[in-house]
C-alpha atoms as a PDB file:
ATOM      1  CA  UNK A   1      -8.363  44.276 -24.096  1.00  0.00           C
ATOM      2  CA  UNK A   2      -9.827  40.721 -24.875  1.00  0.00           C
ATOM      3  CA  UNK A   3     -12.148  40.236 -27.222  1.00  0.00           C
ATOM      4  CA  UNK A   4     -15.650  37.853 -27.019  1.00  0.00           C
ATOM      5  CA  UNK A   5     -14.159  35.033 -29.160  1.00  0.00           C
ATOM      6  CA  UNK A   6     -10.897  35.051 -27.112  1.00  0.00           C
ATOM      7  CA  UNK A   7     -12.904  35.049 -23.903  1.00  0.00           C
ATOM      8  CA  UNK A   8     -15.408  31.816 -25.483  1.00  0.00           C
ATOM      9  CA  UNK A   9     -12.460  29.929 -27.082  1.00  0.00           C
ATOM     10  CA  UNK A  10     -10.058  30.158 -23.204  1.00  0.00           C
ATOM     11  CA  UNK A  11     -13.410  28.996 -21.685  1.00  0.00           C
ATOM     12  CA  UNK A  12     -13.631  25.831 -24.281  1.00  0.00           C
ATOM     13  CA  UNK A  13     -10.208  24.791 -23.135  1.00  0.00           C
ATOM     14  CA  UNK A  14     -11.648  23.731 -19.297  1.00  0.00           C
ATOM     15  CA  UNK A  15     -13.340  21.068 -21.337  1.00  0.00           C
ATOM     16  CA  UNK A  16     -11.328  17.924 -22.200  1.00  0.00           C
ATOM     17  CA  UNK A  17     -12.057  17.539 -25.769  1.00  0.00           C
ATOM     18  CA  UNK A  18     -11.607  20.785 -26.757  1.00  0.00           C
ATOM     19  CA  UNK A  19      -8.160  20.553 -25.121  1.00  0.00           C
ATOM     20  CA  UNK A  20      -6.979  17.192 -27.024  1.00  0.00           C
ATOM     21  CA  UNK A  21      -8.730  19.243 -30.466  1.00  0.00           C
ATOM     22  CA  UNK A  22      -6.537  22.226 -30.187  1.00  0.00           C
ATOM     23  CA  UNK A  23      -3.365  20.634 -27.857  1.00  0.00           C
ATOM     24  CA  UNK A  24      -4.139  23.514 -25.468  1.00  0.00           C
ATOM     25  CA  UNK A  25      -4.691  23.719 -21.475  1.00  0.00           C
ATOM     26  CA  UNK A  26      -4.839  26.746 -19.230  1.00  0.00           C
ATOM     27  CA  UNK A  27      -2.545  27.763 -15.995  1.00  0.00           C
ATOM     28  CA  UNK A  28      -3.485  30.104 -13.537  1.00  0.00           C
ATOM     29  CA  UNK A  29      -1.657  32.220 -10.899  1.00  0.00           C
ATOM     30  CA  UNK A  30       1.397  33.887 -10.280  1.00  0.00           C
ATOM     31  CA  UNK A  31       3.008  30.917  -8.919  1.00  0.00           C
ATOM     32  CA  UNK A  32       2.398  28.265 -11.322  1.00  0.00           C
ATOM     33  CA  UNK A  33       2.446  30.557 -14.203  1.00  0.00           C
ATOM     34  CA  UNK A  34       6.373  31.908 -12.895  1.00  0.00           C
ATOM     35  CA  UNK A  35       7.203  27.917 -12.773  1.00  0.00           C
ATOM     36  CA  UNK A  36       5.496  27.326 -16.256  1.00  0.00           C
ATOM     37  CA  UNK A  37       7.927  30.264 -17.336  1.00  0.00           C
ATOM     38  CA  UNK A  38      10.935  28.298 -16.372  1.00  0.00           C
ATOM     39  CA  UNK A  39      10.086  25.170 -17.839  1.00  0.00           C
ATOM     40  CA  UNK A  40      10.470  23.680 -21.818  1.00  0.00           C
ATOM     41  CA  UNK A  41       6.624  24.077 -22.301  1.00  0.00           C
ATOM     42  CA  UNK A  42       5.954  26.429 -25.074  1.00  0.00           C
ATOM     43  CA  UNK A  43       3.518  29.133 -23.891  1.00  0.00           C
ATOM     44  CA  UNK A  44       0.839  30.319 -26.422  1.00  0.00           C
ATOM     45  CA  UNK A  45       0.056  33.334 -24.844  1.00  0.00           C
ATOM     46  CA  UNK A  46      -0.421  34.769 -21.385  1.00  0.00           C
ATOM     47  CA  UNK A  47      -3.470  37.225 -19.813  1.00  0.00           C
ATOM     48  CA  UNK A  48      -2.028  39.725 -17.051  1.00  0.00           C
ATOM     49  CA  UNK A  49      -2.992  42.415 -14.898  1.00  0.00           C
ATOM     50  CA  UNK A  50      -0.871  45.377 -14.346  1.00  0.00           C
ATOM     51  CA  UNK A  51      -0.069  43.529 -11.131  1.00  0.00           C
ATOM     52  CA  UNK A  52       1.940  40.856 -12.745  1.00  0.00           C
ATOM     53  CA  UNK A  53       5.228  41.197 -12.888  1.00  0.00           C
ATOM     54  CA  UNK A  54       6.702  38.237 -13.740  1.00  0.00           C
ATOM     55  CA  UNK A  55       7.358  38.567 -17.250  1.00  0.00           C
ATOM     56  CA  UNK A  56      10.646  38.960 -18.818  1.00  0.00           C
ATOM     57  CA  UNK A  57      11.286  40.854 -21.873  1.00  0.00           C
ATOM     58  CA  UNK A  58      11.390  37.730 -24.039  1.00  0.00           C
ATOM     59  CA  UNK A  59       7.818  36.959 -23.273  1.00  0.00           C
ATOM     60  CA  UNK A  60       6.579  40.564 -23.402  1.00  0.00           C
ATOM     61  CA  UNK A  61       5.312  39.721 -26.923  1.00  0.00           C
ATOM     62  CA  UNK A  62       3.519  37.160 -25.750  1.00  0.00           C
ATOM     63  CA  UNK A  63       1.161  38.896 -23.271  1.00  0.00           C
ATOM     64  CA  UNK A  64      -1.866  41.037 -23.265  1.00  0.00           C
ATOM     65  CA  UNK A  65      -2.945  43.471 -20.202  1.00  0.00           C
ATOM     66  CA  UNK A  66      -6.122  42.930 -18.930  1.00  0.00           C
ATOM     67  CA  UNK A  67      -8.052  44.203 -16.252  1.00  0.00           C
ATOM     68  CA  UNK A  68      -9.046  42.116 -13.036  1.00  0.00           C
ATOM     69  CA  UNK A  69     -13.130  41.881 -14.407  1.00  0.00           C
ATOM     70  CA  UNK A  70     -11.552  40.765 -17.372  1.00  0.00           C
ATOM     71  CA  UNK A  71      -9.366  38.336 -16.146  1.00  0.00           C
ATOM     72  CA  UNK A  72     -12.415  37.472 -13.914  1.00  0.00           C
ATOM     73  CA  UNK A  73     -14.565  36.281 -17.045  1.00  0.00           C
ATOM     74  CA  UNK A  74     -11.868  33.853 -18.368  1.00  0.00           C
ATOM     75  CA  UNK A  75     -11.020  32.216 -15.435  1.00  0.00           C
ATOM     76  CA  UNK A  76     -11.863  28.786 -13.607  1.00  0.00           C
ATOM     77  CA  UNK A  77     -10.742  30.365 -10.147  1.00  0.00           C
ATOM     78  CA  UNK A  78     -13.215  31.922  -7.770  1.00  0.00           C
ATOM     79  CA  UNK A  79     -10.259  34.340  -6.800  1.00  0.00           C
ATOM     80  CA  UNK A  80      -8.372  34.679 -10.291  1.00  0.00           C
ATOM     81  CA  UNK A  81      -4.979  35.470  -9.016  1.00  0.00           C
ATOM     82  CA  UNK A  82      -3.458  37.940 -11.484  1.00  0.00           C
ATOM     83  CA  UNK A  83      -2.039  35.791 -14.662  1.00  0.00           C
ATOM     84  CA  UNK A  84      -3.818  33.431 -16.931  1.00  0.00           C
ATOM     85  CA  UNK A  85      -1.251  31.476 -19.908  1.00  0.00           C
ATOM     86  CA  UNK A  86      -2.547  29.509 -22.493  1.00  0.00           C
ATOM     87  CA  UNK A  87      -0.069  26.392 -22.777  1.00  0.00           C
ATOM     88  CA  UNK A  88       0.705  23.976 -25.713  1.00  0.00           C
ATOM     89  CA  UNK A  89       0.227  20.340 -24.346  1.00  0.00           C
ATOM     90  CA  UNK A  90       3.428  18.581 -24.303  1.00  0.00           C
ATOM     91  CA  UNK A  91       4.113  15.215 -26.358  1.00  0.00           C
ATOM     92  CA  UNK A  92       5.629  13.057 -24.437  1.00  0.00           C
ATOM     93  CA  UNK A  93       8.270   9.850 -24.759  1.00  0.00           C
ATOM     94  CA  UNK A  94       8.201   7.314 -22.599  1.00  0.00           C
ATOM     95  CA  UNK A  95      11.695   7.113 -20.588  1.00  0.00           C
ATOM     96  CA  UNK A  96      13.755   4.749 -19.871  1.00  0.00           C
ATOM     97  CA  UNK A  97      13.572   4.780 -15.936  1.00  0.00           C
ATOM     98  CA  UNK A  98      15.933   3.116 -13.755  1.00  0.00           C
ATOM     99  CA  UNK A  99      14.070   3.984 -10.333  1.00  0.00           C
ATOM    100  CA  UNK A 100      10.779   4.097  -8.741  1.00  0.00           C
ATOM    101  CA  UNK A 101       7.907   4.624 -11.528  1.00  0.00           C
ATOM    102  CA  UNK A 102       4.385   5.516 -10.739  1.00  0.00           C
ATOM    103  CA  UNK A 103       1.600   3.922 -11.965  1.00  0.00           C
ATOM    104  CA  UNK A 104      -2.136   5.123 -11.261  1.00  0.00           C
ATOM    105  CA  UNK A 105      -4.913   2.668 -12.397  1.00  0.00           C
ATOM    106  CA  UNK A 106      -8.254   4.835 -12.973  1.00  0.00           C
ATOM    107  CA  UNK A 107      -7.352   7.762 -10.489  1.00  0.00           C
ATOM    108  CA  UNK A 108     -10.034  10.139 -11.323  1.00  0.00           C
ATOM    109  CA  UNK A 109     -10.227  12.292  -8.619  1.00  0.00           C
ATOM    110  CA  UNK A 110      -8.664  15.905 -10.064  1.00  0.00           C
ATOM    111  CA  UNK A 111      -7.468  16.954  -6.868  1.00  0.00           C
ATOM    112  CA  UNK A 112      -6.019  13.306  -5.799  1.00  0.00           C
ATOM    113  CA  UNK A 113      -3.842  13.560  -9.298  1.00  0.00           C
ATOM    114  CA  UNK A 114      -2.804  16.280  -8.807  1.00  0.00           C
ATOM    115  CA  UNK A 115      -1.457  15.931  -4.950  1.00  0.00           C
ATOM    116  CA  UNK A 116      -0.110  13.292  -6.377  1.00  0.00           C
ATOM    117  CA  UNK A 117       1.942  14.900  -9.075  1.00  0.00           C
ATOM    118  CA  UNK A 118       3.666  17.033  -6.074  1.00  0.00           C
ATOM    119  CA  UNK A 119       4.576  14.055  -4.246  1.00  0.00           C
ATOM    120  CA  UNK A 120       6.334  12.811  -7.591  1.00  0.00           C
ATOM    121  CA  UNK A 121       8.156  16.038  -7.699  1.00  0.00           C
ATOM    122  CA  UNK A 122       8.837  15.909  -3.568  1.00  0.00           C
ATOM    123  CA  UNK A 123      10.125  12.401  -3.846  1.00  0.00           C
ATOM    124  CA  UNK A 124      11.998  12.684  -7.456  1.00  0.00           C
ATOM    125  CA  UNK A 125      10.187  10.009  -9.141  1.00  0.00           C
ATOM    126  CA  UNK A 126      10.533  11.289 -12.637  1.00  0.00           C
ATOM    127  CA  UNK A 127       8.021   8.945 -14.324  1.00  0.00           C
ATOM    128  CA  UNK A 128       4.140   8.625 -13.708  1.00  0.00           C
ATOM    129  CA  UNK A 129       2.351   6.055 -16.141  1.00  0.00           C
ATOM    130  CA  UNK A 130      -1.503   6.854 -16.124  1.00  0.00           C
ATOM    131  CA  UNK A 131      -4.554   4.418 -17.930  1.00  0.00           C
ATOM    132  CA  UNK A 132      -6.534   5.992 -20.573  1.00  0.00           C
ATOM    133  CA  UNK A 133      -9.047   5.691 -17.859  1.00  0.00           C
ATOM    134  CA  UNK A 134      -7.134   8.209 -15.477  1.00  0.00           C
ATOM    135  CA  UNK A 135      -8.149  11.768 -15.073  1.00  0.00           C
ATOM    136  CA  UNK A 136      -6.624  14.026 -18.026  1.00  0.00           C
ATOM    137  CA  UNK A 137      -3.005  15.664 -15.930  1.00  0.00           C
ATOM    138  CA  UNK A 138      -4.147  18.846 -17.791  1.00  0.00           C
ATOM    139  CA  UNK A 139      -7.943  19.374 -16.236  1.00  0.00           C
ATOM    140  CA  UNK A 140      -7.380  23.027 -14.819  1.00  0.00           C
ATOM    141  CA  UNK A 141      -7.936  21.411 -11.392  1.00  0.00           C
ATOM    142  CA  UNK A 142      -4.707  19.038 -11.803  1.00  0.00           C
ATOM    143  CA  UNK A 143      -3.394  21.949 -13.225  1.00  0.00           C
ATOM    144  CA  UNK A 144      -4.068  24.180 -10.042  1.00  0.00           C
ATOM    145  CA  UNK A 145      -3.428  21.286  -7.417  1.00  0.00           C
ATOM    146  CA  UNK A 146      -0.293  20.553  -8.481  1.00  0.00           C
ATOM    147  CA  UNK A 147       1.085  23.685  -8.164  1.00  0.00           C
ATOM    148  CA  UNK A 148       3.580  23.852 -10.556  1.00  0.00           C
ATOM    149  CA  UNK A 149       5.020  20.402 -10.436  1.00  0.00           C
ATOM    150  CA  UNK A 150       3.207  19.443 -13.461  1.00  0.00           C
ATOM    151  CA  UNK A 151       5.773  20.776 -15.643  1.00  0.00           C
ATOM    152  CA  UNK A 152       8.983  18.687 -14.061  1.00  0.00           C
ATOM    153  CA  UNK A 153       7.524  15.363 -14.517  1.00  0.00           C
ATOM    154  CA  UNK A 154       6.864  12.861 -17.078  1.00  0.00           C
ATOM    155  CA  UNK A 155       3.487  12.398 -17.349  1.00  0.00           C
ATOM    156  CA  UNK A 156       2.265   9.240 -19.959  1.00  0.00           C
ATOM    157  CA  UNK A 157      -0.956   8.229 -20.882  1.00  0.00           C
ATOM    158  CA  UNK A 158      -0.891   4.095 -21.984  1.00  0.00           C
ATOM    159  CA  UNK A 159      -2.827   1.033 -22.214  1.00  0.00           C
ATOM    160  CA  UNK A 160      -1.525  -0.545 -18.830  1.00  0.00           C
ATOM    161  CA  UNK A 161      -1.665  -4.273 -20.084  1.00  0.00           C
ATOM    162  CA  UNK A 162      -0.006  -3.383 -22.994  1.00  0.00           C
ATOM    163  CA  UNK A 163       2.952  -1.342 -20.730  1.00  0.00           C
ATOM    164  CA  UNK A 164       2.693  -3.734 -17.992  1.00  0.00           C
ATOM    165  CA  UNK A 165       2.770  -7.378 -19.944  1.00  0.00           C
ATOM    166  CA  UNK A 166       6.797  -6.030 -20.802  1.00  0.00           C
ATOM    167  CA  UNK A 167       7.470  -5.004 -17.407  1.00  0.00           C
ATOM    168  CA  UNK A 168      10.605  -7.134 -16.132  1.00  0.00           C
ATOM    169  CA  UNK A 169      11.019  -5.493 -12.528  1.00  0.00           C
ATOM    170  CA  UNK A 170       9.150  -6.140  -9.989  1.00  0.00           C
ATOM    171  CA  UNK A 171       5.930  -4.528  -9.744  1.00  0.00           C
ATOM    172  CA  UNK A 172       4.473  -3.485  -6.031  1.00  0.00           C
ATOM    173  CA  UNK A 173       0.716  -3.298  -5.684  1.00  0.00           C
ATOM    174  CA  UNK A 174      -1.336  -1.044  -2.842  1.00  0.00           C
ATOM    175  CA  UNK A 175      -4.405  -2.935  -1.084  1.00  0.00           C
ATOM    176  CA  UNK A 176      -5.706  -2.973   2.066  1.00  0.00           C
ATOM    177  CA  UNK A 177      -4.581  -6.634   2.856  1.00  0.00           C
ATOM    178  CA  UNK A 178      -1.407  -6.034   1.750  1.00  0.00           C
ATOM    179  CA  UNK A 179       2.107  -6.847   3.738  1.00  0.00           C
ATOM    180  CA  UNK A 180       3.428  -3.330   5.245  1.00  0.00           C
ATOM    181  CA  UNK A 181       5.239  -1.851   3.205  1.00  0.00           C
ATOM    182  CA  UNK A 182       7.986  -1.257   6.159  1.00  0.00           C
ATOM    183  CA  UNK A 183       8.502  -5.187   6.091  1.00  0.00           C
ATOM    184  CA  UNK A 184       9.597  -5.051   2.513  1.00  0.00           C
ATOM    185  CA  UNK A 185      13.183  -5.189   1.210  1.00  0.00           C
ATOM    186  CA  UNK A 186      12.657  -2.125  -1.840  1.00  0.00           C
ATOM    187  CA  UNK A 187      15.047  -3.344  -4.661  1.00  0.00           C
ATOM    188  CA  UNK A 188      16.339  -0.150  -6.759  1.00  0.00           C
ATOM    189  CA  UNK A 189      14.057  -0.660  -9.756  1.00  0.00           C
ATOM    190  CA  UNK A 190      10.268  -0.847  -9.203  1.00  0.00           C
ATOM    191  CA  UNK A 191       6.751  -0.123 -10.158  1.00  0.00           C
ATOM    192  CA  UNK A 192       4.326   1.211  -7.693  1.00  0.00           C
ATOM    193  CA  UNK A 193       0.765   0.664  -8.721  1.00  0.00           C
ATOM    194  CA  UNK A 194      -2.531   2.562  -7.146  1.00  0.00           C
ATOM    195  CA  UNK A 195      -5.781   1.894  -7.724  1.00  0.00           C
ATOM    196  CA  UNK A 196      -8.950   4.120  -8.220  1.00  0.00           C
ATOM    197  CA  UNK A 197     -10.527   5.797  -5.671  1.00  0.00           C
ATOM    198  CA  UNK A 198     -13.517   3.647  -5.406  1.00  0.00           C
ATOM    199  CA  UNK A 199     -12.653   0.094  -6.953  1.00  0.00           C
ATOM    200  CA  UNK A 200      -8.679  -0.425  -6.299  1.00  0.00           C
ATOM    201  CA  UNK A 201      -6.432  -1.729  -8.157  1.00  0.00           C
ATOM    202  CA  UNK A 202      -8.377  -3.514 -11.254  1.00  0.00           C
ATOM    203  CA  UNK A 203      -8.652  -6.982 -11.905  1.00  0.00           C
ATOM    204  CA  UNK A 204      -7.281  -6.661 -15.261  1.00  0.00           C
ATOM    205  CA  UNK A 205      -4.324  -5.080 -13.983  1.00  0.00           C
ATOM    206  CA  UNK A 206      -3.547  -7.524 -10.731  1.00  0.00           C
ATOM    207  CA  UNK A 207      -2.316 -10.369 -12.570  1.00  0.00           C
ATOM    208  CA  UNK A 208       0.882  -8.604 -13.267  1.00  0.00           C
ATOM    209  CA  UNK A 209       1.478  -7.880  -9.281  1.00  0.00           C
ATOM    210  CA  UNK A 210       4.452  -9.010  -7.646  1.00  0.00           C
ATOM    211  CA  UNK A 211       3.893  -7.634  -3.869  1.00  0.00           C
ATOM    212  CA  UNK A 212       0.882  -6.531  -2.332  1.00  0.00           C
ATOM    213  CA  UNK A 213       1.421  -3.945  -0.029  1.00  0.00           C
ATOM    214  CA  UNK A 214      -0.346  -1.876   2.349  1.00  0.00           C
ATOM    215  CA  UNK A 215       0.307   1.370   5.019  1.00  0.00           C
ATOM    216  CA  UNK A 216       0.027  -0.710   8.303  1.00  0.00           C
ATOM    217  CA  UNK A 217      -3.770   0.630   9.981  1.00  0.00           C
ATOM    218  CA  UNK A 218      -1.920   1.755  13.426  1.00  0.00           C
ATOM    219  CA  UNK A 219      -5.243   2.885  14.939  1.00  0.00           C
ATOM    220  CA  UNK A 220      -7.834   0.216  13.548  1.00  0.00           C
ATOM    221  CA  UNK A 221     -10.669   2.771  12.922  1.00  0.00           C
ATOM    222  CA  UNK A 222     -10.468   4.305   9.765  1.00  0.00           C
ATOM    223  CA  UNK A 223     -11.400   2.266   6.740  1.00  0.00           C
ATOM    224  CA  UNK A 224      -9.283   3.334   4.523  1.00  0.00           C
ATOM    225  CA  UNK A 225      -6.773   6.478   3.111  1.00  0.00           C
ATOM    226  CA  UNK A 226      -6.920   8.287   0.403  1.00  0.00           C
ATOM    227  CA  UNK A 227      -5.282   7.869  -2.444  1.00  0.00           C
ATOM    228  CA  UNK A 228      -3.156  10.745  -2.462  1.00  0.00           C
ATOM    229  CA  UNK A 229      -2.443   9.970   1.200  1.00  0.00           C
ATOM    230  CA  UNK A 230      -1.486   6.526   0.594  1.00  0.00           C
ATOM    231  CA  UNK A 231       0.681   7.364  -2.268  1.00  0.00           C
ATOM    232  CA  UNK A 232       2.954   9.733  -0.321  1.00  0.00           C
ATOM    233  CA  UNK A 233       3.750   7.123   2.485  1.00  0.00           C
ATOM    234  CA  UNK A 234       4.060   4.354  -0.252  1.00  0.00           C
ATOM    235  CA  UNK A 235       6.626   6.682  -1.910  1.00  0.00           C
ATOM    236  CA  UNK A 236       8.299   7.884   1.082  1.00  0.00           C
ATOM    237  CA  UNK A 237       9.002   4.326   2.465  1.00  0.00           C
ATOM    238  CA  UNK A 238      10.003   3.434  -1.124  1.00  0.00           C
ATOM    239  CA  UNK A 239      12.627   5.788  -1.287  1.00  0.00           C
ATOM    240  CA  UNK A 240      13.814   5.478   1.806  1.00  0.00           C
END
């Protein structure tokens, strides 16, 4: 059983502000919810139907039985799948990263951040350094999109002059005009910027460049690729 306040309070949490007031965020389905299980974030409780049994003994205490019209009312899913958890938003350090690091300049697409999240966790980039501008990692459809990923990588949040201006590797830039990426020599230690989905890269932030690169347009008729898109073949020629 779930009570009215419950239900209002999980429903404030798909809001952004009410998720940075109470350190909060909400993950759905069996899937992500059996990866959340296995990871170091501290789960503040979890919704389940009967059907659900991914739940170890440890967690029992931790979870209240619902049925599927109730799970129905507190979810962000038009086909809840079985599990809802309520998850305490992980502080974060910055790390000290001796590979490829990430860097997304105003991404604010939910859906691009979080395809993009996967690809971290596909290509084992351990870092991703967002702007303040950058959609929050723990919107419910970042959440969903990334499919469990979210939980394996270090996510940070910075001013990206402030990070940037102390950056002594080089730093790799995607634009259209760009050299292709295959005709680069990748050293070990980089940064990999990507700009927003509409302006790019930002002017603010392309003074601190070191290579502009680009996917090499094979076929000549499509403008451009998403950023999502462009950020798997970036990272795949990166670390190959």
């Amino acid at each position: 059983m779930i009570s009215k306040n419950q239900i209002k309070f999980i429903k404030s949490l798909y809001l952004k502000k009410n998720r940075v007031k109470a350190q909060l965020f909400v993950a759905e389905g069996e899937k992500i919810v059996n990866e959340l299980l296995n990871s170091k974030f501290e789960i503040e409780h979890i919704y389940s139907t009967k059907q659900f049994s991914g739940i170890n003994s440890r967690q029992k205490s931790a979870i209240t039985l619902i049925t599927n019209d109730e799970l129905s009312r507190i979810s962000n899913l038009n086909s809840p799948n079985n599990v809802l958890a309520i998850v305490r938003i992980k502080q974060k350090e910055l790390e000290n990263n001796t590979g490829i690091t990430l860097v997304l300049d105003d991404v604010n697409d939910p859906g691009n951040l979080g395809t993009i999240i996967r690809m971290c966790d596909w290509f084992g980039i351990a870092q991703l350094i967002c702007s303040k501008n950058t959609v929050d990692c723990y919107n419910p459809k970042v959440v969903q999109s990334a499919m469990g990923s979210l939980f394996r990588i270090n996510i940070k949040y910075l001013e990206l002059d402030t990070y940037l201006a102390n950056i002594d590797t080089p730093i790799y830039g995607a634009y259209m005009n760009g050299v292709n990426i295959k005709e680069e020599e990748i050293p070990n230690h980089v940064h990999l910027i990507m700009g927003s989905e509409a302006n790019g890269i930002s002017e603010s932030i392309s003074k601190y460049i070191t290579n502009k690169v680009s996917v090499k347009n094979i076929g000549n008729n499509a403008e451009s690729l998403n950023v999502a898109i462009a950020t798997s073949i970036l990272l795949h020629e990166l670390c190959s």
